[in-house]
PDB file of N, CA and C in Angstrom:
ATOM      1  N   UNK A   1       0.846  -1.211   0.000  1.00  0.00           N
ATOM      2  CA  UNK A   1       0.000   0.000   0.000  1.00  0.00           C
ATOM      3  C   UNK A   1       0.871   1.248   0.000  1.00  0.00           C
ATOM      4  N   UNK A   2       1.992   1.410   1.126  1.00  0.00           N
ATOM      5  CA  UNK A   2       3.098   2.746   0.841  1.00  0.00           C
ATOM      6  C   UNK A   2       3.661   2.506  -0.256  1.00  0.00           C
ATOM      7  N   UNK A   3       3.549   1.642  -1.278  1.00  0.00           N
ATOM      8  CA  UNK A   3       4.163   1.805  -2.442  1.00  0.00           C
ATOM      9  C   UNK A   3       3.251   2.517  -3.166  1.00  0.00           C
ATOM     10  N   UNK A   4       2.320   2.363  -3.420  1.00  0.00           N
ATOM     11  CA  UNK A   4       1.004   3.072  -4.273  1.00  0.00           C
ATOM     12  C   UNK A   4       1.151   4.176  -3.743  1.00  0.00           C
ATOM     13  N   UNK A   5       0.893   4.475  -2.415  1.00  0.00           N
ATOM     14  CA  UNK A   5       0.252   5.751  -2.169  1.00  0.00           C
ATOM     15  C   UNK A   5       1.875   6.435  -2.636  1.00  0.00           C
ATOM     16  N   UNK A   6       3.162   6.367  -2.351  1.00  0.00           N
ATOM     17  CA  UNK A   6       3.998   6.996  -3.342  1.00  0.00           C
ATOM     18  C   UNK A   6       3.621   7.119  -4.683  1.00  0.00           C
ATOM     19  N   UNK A   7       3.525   6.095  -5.248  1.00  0.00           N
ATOM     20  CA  UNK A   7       3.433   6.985  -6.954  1.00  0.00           C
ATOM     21  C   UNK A   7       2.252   7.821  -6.814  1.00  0.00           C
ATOM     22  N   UNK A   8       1.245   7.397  -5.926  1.00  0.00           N
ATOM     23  CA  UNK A   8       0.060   8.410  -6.203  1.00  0.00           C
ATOM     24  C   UNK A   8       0.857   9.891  -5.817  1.00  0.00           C
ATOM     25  N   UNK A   9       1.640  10.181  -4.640  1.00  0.00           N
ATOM     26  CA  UNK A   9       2.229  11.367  -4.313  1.00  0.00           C
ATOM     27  C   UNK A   9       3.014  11.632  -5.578  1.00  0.00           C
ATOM     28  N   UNK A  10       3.946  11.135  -6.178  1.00  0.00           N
ATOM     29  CA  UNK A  10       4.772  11.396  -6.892  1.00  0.00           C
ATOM     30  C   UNK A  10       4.101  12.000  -8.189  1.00  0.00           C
ATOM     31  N   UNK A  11       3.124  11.267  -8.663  1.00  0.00           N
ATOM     32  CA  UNK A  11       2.046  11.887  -9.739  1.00  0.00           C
ATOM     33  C   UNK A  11       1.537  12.999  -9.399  1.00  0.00           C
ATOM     34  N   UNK A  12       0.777  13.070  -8.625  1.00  0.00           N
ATOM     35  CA  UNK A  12       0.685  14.613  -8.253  1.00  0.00           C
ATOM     36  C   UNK A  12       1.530  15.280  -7.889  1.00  0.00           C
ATOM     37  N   UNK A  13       2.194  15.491  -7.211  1.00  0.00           N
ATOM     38  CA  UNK A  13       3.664  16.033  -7.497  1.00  0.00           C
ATOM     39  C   UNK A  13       3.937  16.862  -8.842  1.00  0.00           C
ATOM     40  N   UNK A  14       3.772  15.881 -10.181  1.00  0.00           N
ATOM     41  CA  UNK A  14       4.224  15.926 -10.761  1.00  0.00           C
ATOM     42  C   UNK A  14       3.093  17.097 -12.051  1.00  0.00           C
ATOM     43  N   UNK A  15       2.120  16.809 -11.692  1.00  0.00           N
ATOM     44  CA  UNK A  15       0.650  17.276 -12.059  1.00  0.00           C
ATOM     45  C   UNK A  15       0.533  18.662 -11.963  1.00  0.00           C
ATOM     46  N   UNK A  16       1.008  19.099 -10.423  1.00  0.00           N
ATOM     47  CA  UNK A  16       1.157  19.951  -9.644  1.00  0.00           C
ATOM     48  C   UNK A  16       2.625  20.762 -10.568  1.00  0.00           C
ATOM     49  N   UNK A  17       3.590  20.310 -10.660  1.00  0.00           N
ATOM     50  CA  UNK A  17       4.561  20.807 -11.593  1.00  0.00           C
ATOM     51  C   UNK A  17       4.441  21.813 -12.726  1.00  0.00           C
ATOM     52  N   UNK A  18       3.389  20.578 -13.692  1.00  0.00           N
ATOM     53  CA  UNK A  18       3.247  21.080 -14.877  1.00  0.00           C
ATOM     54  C   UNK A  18       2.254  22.119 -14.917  1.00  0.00           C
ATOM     55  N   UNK A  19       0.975  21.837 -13.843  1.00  0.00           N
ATOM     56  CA  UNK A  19       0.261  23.046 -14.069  1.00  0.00           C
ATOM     57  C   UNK A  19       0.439  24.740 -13.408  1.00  0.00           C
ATOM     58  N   UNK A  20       1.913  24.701 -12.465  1.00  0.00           N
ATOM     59  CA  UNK A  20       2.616  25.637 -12.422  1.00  0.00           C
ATOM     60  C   UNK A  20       3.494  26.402 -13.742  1.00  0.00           C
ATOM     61  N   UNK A  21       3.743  24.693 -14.365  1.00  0.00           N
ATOM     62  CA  UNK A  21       4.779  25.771 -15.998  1.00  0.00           C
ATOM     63  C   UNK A  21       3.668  26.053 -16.871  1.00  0.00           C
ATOM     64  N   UNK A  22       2.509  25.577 -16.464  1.00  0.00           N
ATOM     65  CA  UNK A  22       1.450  26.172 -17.686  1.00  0.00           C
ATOM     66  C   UNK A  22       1.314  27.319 -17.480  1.00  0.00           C
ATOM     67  N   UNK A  23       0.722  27.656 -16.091  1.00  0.00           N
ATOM     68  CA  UNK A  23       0.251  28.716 -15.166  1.00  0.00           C
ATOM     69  C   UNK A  23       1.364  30.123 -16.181  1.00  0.00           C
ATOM     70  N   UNK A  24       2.643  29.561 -15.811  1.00  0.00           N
ATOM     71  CA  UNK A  24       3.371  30.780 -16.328  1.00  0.00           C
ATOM     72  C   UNK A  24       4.276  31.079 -17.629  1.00  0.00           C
ATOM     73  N   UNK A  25       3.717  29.856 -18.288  1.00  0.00           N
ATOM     74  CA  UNK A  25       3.206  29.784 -19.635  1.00  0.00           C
ATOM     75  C   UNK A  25       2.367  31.073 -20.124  1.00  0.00           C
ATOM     76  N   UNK A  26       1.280  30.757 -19.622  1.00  0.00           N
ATOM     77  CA  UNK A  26       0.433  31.585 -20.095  1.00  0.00           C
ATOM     78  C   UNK A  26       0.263  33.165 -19.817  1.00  0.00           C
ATOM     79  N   UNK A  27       1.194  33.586 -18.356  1.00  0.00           N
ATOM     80  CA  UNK A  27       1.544  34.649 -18.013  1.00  0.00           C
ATOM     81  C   UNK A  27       2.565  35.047 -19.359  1.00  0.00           C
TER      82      UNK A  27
END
């Protein structure tokens, strides 16, 4: 189960990333 719930963190994490470089992307 702490293996899952890591990639689940790590995916969002990662989710969380990209919709920051969009964010200022679009700025």
């Amino acid at each position: 189960m702490s293996f899952i719930n890591q990639q689940l963190i790590s995916d969002n994490g990662a989710k969380q990333t990209i919709n920051k470089q969009q964010k200022t992307i679009q700025k």
